[in-house]
C-alpha atoms as a PDB file:
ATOM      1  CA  UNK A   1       0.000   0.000   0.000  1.00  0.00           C
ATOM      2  CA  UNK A   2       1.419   3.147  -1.012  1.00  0.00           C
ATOM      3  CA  UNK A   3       1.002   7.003   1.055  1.00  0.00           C
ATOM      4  CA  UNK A   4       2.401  10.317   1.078  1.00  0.00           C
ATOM      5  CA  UNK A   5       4.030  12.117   3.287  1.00  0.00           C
ATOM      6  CA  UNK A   6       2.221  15.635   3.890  1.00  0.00           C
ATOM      7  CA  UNK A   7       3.607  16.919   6.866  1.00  0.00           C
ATOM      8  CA  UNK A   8       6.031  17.032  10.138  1.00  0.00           C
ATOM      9  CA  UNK A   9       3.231  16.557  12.878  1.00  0.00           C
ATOM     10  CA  UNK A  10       3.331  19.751  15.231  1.00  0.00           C
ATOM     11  CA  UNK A  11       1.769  23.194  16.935  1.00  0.00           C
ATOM     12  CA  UNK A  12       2.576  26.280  15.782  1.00  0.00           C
ATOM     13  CA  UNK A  13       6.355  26.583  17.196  1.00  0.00           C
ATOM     14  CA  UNK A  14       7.724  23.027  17.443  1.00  0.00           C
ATOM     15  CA  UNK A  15       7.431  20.573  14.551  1.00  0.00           C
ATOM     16  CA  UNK A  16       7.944  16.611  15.756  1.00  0.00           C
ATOM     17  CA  UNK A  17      10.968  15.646  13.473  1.00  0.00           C
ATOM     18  CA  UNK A  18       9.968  11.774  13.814  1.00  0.00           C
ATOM     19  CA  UNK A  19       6.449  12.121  13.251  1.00  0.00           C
ATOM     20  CA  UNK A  20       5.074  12.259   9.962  1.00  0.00           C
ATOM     21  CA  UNK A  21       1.012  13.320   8.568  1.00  0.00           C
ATOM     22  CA  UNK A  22       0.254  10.719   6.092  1.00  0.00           C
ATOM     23  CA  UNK A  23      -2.322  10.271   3.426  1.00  0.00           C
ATOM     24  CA  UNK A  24      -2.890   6.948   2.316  1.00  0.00           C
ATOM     25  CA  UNK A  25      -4.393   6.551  -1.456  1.00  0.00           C
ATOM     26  CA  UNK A  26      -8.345   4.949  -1.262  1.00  0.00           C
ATOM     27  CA  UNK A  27      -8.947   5.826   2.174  1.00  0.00           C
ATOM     28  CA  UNK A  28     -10.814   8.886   2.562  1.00  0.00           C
ATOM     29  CA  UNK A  29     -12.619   8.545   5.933  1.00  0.00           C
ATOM     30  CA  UNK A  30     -11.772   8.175   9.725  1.00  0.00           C
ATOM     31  CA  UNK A  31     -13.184   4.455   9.864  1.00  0.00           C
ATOM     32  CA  UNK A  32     -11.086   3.051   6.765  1.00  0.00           C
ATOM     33  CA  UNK A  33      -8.151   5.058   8.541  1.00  0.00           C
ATOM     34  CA  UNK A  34      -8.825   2.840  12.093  1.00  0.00           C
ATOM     35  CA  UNK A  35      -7.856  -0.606  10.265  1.00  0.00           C
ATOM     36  CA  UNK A  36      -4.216   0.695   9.253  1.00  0.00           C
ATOM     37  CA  UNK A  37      -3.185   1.533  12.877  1.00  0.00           C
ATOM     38  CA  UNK A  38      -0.164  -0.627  14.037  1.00  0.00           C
ATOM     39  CA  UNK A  39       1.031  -1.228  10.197  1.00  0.00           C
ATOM     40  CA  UNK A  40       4.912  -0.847   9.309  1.00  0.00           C
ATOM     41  CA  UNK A  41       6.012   2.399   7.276  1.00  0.00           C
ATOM     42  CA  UNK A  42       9.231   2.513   5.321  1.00  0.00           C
ATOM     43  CA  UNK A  43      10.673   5.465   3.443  1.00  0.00           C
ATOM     44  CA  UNK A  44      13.732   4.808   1.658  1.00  0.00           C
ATOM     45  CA  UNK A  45      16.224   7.863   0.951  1.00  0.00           C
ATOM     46  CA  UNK A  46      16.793   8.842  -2.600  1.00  0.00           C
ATOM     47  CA  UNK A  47      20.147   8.731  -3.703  1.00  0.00           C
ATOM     48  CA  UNK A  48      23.589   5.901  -3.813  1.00  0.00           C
ATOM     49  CA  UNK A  49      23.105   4.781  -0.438  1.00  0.00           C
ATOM     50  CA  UNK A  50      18.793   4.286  -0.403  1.00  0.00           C
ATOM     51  CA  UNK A  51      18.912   4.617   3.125  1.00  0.00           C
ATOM     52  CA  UNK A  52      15.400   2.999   4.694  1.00  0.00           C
ATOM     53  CA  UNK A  53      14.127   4.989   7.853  1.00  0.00           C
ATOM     54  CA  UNK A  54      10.940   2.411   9.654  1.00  0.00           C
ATOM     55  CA  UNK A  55       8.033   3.538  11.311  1.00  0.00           C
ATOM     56  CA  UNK A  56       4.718   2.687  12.892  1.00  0.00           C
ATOM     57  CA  UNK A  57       1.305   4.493  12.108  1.00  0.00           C
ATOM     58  CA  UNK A  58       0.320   5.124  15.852  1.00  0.00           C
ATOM     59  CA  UNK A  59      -2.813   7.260  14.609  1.00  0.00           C
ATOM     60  CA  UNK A  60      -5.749   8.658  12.701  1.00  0.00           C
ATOM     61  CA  UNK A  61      -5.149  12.598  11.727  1.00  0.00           C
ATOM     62  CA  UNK A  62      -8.792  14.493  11.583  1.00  0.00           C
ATOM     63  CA  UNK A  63     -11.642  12.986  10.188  1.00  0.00           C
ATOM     64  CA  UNK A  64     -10.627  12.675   5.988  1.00  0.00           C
ATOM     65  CA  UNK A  65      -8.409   9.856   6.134  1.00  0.00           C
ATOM     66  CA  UNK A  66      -4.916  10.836   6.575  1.00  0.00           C
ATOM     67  CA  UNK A  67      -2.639   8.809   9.399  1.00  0.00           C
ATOM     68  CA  UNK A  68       0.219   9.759  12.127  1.00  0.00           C
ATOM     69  CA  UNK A  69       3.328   7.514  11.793  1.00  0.00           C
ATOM     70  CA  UNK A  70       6.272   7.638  14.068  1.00  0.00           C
ATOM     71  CA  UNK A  71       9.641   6.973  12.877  1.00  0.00           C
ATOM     72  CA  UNK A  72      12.927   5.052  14.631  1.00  0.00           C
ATOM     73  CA  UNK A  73      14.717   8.715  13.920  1.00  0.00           C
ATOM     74  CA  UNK A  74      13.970  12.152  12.235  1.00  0.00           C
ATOM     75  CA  UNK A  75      13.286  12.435   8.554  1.00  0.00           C
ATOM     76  CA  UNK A  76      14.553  15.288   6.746  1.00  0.00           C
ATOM     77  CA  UNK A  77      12.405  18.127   4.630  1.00  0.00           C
ATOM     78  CA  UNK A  78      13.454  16.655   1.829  1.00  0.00           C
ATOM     79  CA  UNK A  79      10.849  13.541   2.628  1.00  0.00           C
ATOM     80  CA  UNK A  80       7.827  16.219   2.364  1.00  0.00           C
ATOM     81  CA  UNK A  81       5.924  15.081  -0.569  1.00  0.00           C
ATOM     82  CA  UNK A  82       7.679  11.710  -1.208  1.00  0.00           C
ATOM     83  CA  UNK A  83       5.981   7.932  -0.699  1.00  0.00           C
ATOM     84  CA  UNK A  84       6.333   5.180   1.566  1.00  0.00           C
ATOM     85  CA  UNK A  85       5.133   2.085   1.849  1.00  0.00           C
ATOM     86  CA  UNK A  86       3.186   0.238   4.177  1.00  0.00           C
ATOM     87  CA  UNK A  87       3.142  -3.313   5.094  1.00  0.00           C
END
């Protein structure tokens, strides 16, 4: 299953560096959202080395679908936009 990542979750004047907003492609509502809790998230680094950084989804973000993952260690801007993939 493949998602984007939209966001660094966080208030106003501190963004979480290990946890991600995701959107997931088909799921568009809270309840579909509920069944991917506890799933495995991978993003793998662009470039020679294709680094993989693993996460969890831990939970649903609002009401239209989108999921927040947490991840072993910071990701970096550059993963704004980007896909993972979850198992």
């Amino acid at each position: 299953m493949k998602a984007r990542i939209t966001n660094f979750r966080g208030s106003r004047r501190i963004k979480t560096g290990n946890q991600m907003i995701l959107e997931i492609e088909g799921i568009d509502s809270k309840e579909k959202a509920e069944k991917i809790i506890g799933k495995t998230v991978s993003w793998t680094a662009p470039g020679k080395k294709k680094t993989t950084i693993k996460g969890k989804v831990s939970a649903v973000h609002g009401n239209s679908g989108a999921v927040r993952a947490v991840f072993e260690k910071g990701l970096p801007g550059q993963a704004i936009g980007q896909e993972v993939k979850i198992e």
